[in-house]
PDB file of N, CA and C in Angstrom:
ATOM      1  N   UNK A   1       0.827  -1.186   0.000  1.00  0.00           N
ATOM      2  CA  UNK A   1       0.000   0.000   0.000  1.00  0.00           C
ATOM      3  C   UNK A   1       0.877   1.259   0.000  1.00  0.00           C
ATOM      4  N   UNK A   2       1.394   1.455   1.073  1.00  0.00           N
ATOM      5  CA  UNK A   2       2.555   2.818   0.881  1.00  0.00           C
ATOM      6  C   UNK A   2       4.150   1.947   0.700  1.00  0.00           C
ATOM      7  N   UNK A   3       4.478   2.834   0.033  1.00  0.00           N
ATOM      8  CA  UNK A   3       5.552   2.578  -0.746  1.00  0.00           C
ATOM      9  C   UNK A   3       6.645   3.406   0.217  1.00  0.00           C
ATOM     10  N   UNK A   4       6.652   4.817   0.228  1.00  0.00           N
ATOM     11  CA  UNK A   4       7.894   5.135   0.995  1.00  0.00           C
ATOM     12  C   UNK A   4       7.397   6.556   1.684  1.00  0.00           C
ATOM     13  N   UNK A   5       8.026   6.974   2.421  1.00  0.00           N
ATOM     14  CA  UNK A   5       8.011   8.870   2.980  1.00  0.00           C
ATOM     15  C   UNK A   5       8.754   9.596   1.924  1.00  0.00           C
ATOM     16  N   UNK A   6       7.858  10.553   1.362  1.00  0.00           N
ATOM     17  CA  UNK A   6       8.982  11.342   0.515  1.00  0.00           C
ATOM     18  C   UNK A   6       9.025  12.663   1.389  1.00  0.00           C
ATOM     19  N   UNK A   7       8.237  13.340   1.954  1.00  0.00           N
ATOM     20  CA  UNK A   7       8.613  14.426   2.609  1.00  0.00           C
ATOM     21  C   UNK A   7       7.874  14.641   3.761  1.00  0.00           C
ATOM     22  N   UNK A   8       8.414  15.102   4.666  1.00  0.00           N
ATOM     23  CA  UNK A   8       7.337  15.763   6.086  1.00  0.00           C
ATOM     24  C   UNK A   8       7.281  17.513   5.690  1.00  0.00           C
ATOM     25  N   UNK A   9       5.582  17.809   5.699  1.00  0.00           N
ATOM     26  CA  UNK A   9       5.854  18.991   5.257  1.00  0.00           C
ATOM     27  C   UNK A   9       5.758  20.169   7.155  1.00  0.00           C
ATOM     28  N   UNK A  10       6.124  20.880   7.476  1.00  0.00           N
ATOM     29  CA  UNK A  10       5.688  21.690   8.933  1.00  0.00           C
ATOM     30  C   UNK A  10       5.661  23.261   8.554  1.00  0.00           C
ATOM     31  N   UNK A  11       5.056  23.618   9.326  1.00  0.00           N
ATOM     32  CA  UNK A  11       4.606  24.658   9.404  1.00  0.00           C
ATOM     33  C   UNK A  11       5.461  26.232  10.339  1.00  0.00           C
ATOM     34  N   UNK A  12       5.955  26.961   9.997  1.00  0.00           N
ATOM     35  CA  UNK A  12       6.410  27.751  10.510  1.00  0.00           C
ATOM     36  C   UNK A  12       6.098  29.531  10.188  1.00  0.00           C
ATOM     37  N   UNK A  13       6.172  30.210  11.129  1.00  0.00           N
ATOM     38  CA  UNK A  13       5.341  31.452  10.982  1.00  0.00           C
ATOM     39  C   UNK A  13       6.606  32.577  10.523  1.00  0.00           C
ATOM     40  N   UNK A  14       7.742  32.069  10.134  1.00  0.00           N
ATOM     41  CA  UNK A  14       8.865  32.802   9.544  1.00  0.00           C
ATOM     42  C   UNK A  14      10.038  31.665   8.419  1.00  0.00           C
ATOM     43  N   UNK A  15       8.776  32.026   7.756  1.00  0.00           N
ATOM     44  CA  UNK A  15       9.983  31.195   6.401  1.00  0.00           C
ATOM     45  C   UNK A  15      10.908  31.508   6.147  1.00  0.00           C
ATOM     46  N   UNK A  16      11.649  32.839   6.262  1.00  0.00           N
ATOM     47  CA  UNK A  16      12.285  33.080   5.396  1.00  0.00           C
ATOM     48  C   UNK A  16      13.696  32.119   6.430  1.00  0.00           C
ATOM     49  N   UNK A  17      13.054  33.266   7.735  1.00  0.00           N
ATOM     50  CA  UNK A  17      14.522  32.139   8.788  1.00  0.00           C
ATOM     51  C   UNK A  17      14.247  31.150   8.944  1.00  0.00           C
ATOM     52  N   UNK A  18      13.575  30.292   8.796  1.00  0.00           N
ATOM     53  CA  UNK A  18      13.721  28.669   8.830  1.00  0.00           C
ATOM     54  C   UNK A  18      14.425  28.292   7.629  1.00  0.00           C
ATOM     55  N   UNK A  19      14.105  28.500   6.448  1.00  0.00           N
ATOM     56  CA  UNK A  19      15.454  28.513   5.445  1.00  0.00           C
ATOM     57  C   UNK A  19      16.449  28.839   5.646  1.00  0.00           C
ATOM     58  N   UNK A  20      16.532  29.886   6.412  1.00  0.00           N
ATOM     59  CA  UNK A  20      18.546  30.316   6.199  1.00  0.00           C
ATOM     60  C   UNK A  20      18.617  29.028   7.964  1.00  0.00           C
ATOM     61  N   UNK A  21      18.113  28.863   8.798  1.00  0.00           N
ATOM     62  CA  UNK A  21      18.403  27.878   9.272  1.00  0.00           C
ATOM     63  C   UNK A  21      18.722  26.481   9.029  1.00  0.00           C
ATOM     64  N   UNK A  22      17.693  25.889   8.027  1.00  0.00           N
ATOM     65  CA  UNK A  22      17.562  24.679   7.803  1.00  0.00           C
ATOM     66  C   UNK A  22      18.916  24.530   6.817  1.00  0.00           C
ATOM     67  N   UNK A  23      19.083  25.127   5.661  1.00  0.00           N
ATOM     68  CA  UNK A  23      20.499  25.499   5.278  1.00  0.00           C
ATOM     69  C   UNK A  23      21.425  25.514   5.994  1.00  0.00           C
ATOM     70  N   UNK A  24      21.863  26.121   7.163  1.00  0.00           N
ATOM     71  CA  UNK A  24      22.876  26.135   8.042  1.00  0.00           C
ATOM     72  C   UNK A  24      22.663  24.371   8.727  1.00  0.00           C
ATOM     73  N   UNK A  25      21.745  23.607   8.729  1.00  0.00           N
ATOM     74  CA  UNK A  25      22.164  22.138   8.758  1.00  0.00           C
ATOM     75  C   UNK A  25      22.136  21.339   7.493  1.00  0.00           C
ATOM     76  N   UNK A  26      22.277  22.109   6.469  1.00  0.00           N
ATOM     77  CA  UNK A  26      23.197  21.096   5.374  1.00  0.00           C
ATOM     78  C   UNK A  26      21.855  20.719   4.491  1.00  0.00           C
ATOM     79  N   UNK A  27      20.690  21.474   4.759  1.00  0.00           N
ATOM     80  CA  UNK A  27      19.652  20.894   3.587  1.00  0.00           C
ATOM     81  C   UNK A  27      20.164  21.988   2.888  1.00  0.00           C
ATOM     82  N   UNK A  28      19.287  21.539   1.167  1.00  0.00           N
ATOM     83  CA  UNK A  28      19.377  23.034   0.086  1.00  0.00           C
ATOM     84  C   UNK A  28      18.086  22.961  -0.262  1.00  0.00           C
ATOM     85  N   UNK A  29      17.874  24.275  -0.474  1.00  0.00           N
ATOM     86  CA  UNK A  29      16.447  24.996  -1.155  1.00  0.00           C
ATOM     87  C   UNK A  29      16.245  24.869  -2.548  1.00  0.00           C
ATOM     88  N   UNK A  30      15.304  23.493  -2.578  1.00  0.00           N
ATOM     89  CA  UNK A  30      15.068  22.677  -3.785  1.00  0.00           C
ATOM     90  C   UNK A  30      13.864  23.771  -4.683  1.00  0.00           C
ATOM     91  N   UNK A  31      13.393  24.317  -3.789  1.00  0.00           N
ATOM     92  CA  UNK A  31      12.175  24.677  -4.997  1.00  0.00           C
ATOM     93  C   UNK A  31      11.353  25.549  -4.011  1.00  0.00           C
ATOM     94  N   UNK A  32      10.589  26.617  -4.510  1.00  0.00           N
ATOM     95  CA  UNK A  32       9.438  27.249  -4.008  1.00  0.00           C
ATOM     96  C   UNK A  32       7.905  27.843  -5.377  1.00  0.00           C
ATOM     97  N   UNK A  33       7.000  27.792  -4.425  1.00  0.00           N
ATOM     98  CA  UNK A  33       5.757  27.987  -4.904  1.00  0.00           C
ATOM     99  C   UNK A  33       4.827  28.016  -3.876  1.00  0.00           C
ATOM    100  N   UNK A  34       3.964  28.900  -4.254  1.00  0.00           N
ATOM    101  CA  UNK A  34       2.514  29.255  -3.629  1.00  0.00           C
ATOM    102  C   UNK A  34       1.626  28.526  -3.399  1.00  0.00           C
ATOM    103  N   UNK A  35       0.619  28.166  -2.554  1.00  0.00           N
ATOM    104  CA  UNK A  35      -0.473  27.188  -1.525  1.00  0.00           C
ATOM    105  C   UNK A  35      -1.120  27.649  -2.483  1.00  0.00           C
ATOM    106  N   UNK A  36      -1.276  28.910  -2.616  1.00  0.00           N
ATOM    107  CA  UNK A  36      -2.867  29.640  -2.997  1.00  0.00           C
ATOM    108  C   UNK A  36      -3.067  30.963  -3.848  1.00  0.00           C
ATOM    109  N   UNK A  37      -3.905  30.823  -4.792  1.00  0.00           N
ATOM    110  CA  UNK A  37      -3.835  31.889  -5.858  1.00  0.00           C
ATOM    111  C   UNK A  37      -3.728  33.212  -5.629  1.00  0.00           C
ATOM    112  N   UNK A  38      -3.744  33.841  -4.095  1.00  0.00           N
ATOM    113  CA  UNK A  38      -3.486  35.270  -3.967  1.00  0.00           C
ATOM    114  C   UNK A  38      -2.206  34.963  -3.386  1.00  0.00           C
ATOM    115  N   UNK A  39      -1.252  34.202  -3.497  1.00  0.00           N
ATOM    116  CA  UNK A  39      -0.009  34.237  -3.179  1.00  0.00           C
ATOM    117  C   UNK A  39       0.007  34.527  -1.982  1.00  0.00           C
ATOM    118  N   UNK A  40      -0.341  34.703  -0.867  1.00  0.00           N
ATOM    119  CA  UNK A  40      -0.157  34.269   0.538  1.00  0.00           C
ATOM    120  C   UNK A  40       1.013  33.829   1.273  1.00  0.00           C
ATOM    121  N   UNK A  41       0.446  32.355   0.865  1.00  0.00           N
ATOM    122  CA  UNK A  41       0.815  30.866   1.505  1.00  0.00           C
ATOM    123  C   UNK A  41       2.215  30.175   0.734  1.00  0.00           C
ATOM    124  N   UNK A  42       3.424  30.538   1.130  1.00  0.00           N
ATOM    125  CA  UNK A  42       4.489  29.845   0.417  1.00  0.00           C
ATOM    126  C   UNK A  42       4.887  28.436   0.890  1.00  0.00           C
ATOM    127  N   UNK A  43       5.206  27.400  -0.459  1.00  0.00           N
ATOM    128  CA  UNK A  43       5.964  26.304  -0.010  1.00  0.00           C
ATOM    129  C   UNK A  43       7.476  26.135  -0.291  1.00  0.00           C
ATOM    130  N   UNK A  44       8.377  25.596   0.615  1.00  0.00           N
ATOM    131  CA  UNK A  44       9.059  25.785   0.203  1.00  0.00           C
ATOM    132  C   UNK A  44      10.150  24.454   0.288  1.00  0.00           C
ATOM    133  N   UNK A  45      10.567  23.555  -0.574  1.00  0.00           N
ATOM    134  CA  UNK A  45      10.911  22.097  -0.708  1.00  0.00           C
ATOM    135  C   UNK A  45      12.407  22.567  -0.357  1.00  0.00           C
ATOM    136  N   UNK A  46      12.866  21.981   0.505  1.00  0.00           N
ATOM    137  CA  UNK A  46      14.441  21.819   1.436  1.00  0.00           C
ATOM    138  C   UNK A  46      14.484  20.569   1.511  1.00  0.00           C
ATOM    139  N   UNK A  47      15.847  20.198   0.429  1.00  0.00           N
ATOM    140  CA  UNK A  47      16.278  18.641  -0.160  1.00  0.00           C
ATOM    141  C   UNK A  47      17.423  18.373   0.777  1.00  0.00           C
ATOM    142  N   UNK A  48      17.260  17.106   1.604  1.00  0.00           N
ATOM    143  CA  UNK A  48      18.491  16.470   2.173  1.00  0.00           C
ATOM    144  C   UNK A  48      19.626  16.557   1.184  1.00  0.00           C
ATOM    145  N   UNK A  49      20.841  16.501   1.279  1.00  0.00           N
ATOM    146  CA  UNK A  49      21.948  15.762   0.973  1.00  0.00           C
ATOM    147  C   UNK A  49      21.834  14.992   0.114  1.00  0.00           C
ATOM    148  N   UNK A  50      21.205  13.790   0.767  1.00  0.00           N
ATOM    149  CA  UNK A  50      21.360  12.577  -0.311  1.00  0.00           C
ATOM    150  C   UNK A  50      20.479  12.450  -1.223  1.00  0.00           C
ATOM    151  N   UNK A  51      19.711  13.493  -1.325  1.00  0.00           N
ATOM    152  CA  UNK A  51      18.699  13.640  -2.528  1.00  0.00           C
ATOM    153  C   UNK A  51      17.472  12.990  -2.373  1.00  0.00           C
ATOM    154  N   UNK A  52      16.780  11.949  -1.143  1.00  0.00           N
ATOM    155  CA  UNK A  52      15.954  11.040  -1.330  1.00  0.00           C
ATOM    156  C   UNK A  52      14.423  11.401  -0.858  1.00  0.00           C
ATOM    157  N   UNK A  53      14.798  13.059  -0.367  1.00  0.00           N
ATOM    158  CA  UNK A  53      13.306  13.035   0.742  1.00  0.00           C
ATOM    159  C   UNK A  53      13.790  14.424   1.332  1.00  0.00           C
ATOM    160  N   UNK A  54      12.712  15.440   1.542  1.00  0.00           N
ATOM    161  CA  UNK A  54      12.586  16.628   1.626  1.00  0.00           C
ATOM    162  C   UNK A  54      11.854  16.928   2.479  1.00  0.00           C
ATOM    163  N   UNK A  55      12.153  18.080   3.575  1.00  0.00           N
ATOM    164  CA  UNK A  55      11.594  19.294   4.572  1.00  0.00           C
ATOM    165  C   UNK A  55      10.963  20.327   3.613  1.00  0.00           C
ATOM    166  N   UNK A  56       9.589  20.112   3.639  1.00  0.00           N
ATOM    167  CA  UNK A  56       8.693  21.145   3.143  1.00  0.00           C
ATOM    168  C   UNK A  56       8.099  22.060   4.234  1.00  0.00           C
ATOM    169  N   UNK A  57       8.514  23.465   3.999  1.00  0.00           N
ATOM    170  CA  UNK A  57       8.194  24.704   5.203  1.00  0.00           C
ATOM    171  C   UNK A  57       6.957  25.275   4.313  1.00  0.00           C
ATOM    172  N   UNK A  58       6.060  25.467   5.186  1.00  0.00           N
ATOM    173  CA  UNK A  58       4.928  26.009   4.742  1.00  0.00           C
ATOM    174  C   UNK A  58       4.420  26.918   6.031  1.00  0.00           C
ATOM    175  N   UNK A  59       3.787  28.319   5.334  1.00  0.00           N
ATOM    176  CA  UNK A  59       3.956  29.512   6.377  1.00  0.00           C
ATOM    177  C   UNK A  59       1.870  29.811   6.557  1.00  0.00           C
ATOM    178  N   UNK A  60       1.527  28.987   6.453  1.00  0.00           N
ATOM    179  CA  UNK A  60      -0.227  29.300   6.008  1.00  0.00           C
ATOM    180  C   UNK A  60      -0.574  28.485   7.536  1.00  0.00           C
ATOM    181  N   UNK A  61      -1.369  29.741   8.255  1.00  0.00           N
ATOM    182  CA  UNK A  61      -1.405  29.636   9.861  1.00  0.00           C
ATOM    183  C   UNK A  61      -2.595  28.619  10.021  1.00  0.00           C
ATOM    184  N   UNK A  62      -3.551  28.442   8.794  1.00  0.00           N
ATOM    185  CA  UNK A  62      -4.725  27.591   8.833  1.00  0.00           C
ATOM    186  C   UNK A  62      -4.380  26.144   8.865  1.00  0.00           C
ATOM    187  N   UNK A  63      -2.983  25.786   8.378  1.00  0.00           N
ATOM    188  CA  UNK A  63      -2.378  24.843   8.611  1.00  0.00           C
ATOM    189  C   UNK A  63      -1.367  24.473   9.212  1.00  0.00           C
ATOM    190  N   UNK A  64      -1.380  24.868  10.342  1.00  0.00           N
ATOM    191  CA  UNK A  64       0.157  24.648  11.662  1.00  0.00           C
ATOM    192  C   UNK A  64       0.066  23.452  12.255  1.00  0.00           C
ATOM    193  N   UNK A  65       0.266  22.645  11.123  1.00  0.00           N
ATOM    194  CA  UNK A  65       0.144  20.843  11.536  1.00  0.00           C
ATOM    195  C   UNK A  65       1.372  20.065  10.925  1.00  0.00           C
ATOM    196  N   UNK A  66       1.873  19.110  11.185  1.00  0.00           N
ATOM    197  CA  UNK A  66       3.088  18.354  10.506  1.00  0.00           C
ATOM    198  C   UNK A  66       1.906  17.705   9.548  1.00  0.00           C
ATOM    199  N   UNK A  67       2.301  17.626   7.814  1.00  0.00           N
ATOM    200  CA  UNK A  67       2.044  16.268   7.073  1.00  0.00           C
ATOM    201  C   UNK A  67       2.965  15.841   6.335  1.00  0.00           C
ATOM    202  N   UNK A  68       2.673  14.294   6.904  1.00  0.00           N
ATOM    203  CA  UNK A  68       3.775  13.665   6.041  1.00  0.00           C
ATOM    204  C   UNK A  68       3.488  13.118   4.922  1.00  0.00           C
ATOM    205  N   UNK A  69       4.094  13.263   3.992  1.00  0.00           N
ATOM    206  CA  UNK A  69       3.885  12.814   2.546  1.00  0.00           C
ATOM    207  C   UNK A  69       4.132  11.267   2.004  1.00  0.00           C
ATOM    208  N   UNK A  70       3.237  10.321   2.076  1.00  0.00           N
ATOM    209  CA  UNK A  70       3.595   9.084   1.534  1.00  0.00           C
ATOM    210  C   UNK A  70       3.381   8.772  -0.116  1.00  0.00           C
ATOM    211  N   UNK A  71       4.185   8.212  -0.521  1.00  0.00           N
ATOM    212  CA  UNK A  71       3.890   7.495  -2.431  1.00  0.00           C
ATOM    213  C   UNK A  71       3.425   6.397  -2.269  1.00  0.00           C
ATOM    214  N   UNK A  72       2.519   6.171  -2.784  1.00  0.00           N
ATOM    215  CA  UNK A  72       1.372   4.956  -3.313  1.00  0.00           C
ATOM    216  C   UNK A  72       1.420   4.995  -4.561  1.00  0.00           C
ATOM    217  N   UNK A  73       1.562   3.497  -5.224  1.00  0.00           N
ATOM    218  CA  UNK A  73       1.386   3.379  -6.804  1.00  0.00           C
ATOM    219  C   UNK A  73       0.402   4.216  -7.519  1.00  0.00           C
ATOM    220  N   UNK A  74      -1.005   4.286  -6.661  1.00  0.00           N
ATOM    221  CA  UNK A  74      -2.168   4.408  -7.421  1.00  0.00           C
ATOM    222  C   UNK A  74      -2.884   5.071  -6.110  1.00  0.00           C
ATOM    223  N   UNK A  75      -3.342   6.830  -6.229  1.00  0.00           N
ATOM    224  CA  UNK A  75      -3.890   7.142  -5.313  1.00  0.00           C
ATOM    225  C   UNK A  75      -4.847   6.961  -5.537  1.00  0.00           C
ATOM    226  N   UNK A  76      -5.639   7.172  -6.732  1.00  0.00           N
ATOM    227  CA  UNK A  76      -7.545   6.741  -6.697  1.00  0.00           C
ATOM    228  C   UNK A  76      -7.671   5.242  -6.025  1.00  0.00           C
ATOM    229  N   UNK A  77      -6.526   4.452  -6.743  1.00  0.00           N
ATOM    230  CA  UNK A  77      -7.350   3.054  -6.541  1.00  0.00           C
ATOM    231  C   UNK A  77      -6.863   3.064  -4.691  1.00  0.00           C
ATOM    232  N   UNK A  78      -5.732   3.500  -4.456  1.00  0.00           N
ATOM    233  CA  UNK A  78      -5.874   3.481  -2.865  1.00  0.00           C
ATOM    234  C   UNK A  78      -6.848   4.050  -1.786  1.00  0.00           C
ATOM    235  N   UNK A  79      -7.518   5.312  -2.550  1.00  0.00           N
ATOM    236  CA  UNK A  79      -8.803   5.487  -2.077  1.00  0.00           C
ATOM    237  C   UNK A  79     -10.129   4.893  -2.004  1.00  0.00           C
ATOM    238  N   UNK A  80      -9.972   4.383  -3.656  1.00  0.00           N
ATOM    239  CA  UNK A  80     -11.150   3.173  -3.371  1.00  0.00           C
ATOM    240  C   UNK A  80     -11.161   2.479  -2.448  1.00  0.00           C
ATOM    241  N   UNK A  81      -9.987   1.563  -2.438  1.00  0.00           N
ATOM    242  CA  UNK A  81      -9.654   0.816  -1.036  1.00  0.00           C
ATOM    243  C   UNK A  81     -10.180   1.178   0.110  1.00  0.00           C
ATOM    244  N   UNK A  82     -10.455   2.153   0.518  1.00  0.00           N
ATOM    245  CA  UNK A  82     -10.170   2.339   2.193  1.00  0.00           C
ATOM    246  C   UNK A  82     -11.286   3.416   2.277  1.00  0.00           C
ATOM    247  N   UNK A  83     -11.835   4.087   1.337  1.00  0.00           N
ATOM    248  CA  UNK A  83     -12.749   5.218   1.568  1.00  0.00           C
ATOM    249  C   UNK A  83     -13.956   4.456   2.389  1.00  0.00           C
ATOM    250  N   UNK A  84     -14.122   3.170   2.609  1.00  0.00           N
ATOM    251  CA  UNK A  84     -15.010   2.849   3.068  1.00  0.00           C
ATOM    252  C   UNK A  84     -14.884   2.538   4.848  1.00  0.00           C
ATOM    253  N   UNK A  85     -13.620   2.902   5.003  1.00  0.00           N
ATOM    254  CA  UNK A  85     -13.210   3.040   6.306  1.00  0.00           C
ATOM    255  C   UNK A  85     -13.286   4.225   7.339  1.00  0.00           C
ATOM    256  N   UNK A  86     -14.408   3.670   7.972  1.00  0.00           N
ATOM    257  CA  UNK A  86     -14.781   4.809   8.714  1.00  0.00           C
ATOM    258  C   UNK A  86     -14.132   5.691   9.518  1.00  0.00           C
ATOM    259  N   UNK A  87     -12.923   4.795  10.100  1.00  0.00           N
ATOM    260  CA  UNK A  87     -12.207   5.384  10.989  1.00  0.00           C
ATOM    261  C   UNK A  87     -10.858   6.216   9.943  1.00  0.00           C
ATOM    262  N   UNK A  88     -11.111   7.095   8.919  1.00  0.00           N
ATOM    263  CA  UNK A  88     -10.240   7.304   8.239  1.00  0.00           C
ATOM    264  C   UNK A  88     -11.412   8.753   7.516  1.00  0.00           C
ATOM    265  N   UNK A  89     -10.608   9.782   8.350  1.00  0.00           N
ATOM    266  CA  UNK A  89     -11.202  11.183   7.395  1.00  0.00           C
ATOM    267  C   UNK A  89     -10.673  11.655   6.239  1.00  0.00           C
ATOM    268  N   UNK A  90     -11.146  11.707   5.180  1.00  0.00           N
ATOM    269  CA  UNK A  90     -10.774  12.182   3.636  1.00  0.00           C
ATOM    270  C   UNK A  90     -10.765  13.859   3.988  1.00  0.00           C
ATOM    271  N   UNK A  91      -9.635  14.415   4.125  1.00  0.00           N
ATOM    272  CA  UNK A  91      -9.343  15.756   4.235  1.00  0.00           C
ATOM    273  C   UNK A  91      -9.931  16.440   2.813  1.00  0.00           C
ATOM    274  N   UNK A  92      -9.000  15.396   1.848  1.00  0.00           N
ATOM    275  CA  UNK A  92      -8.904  15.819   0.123  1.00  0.00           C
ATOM    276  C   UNK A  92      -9.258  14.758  -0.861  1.00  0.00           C
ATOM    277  N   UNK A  93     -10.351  13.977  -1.299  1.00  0.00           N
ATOM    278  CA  UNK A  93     -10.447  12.718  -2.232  1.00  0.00           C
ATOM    279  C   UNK A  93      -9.370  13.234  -3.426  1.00  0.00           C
ATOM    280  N   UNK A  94      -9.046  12.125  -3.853  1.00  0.00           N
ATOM    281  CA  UNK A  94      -8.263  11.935  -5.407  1.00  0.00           C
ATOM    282  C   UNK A  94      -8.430  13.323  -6.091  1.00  0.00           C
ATOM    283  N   UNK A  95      -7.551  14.295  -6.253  1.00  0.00           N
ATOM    284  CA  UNK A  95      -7.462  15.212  -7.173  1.00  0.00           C
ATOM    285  C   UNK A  95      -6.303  15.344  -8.366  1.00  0.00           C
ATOM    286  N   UNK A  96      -5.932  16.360  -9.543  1.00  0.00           N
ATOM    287  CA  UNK A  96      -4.962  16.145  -9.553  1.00  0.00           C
ATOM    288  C   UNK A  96      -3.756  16.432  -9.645  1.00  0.00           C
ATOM    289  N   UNK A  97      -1.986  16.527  -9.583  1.00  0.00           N
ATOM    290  CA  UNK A  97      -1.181  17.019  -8.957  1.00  0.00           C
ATOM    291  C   UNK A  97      -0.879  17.584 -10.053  1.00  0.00           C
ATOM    292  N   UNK A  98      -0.544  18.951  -9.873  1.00  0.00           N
ATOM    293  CA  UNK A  98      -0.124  20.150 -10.800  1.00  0.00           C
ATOM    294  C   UNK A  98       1.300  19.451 -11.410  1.00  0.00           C
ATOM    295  N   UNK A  99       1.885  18.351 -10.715  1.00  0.00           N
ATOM    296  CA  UNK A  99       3.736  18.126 -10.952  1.00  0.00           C
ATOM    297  C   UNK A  99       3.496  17.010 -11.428  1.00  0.00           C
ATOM    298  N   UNK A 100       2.182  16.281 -11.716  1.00  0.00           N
ATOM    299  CA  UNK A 100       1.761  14.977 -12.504  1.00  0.00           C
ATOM    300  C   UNK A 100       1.036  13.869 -11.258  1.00  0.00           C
ATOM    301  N   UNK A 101       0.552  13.002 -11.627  1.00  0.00           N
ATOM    302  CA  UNK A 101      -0.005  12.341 -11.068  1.00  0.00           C
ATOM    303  C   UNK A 101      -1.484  12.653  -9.995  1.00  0.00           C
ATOM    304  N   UNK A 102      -1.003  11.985  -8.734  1.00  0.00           N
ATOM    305  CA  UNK A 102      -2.660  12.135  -8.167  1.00  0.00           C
ATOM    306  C   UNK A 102      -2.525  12.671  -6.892  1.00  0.00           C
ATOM    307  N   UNK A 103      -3.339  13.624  -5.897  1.00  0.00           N
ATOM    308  CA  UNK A 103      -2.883  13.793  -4.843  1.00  0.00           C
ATOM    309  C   UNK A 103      -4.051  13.475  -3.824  1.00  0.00           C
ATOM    310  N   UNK A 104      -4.006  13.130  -2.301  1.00  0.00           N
ATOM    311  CA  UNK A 104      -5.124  12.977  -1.825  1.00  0.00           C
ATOM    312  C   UNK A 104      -4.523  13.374  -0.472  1.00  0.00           C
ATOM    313  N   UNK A 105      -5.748  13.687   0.092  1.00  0.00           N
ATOM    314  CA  UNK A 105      -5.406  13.983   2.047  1.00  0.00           C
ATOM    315  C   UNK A 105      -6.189  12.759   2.856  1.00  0.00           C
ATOM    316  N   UNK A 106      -5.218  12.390   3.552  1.00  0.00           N
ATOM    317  CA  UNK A 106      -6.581  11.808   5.019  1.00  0.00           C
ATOM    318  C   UNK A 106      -5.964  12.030   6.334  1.00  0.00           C
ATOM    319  N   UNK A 107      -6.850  11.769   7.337  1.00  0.00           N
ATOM    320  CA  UNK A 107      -6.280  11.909   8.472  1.00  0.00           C
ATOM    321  C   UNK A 107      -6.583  10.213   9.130  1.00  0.00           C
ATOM    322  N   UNK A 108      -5.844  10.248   9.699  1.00  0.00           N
ATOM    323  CA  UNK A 108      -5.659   8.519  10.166  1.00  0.00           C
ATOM    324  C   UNK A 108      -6.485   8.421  11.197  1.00  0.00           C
ATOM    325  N   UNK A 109      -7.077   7.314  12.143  1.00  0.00           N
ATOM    326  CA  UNK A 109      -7.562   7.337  13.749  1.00  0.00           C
ATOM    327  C   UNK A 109      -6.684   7.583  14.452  1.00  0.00           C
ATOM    328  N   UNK A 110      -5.672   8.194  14.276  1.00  0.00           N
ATOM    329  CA  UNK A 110      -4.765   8.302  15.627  1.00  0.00           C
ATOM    330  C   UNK A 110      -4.668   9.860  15.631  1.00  0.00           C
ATOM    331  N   UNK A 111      -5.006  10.827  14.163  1.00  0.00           N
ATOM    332  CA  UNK A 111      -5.064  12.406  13.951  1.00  0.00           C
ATOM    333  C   UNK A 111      -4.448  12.807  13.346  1.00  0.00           C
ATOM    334  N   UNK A 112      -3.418  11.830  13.132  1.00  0.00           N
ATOM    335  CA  UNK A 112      -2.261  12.200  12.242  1.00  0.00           C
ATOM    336  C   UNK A 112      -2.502  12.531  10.440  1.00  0.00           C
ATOM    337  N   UNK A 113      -1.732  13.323  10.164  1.00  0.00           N
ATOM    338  CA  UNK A 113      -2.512  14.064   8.484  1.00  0.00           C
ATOM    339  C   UNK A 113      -1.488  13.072   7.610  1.00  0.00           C
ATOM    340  N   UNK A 114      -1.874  12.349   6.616  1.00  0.00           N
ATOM    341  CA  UNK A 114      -0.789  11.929   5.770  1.00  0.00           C
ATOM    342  C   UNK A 114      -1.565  12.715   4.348  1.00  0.00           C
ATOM    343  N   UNK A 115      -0.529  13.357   3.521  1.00  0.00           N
ATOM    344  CA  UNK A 115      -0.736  13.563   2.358  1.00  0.00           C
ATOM    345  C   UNK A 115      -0.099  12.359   0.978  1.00  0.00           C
ATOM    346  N   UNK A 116      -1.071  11.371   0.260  1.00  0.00           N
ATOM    347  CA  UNK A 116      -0.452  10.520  -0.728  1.00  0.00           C
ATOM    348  C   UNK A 116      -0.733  10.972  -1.950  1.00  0.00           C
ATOM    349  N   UNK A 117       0.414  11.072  -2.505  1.00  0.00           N
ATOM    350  CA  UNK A 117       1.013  11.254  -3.796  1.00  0.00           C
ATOM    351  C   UNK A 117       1.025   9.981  -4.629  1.00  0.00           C
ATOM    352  N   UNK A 118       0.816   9.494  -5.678  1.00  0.00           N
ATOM    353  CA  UNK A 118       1.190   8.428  -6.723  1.00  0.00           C
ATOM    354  C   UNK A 118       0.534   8.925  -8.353  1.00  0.00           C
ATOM    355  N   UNK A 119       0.546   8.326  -9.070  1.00  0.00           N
ATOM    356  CA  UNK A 119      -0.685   7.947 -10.167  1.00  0.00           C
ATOM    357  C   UNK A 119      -1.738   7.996 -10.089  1.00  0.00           C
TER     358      UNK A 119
END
């Protein structure tokens, strides 16, 4: 079902210094873009070292929650799967990802937010 963690995204109310921090421990500033069409809400992808998995800082106060990002082969068909599970809130059903593929939200029974990425 999940395949791997590609990123934990968190929330901080000063992006700009959590970048020049997170930099000062050896990540680099892979990429940035906007949450939301009045430009607001910045994301901003901070790539380990070894290239495999990324610290995403996001500054949008409506969301001051850790999510972690899992890859699934197939997010619709993993939703099919499980949408029938009650104990499992659909934040976001199957939409789709501006960078290709599929994106979805849930929150688990324990509260925890996972965001899955696949096909």
């Amino acid at each position: 079902m999940w395949n791997r963690i590609e990123c934990l995204a968190i929330y901080t109310n000063d992006i700009d210094k959590s970048v020049k921090f997170y930099q000062s421990m050896g990540l680099i500033k892979a990429w940035e873009t906007y949450q939301d069409e009045g430009k607001l809400w910045r994301l901003i992808g901070m790539r380990f070292p070894d290239g495999n998995s990324e610290l995403v800082l996001k500054n949008n106060p409506n969301l001051n929650f850790a999510e972690i990002e899992i890859v699934v082969a197939d997010v619709k068909d993993f939703y099919e799967t499980l949408k029938t599970n009650t104990e499992i809130e659909w934040i976001r059903t199957p939409f789709p990802n501006s960078l290709g593929g599929h994106v979805a939200v849930m929150k688990a029974p324990d509260g925890n937010v996972f965001v899955l990425v696949g096909n």
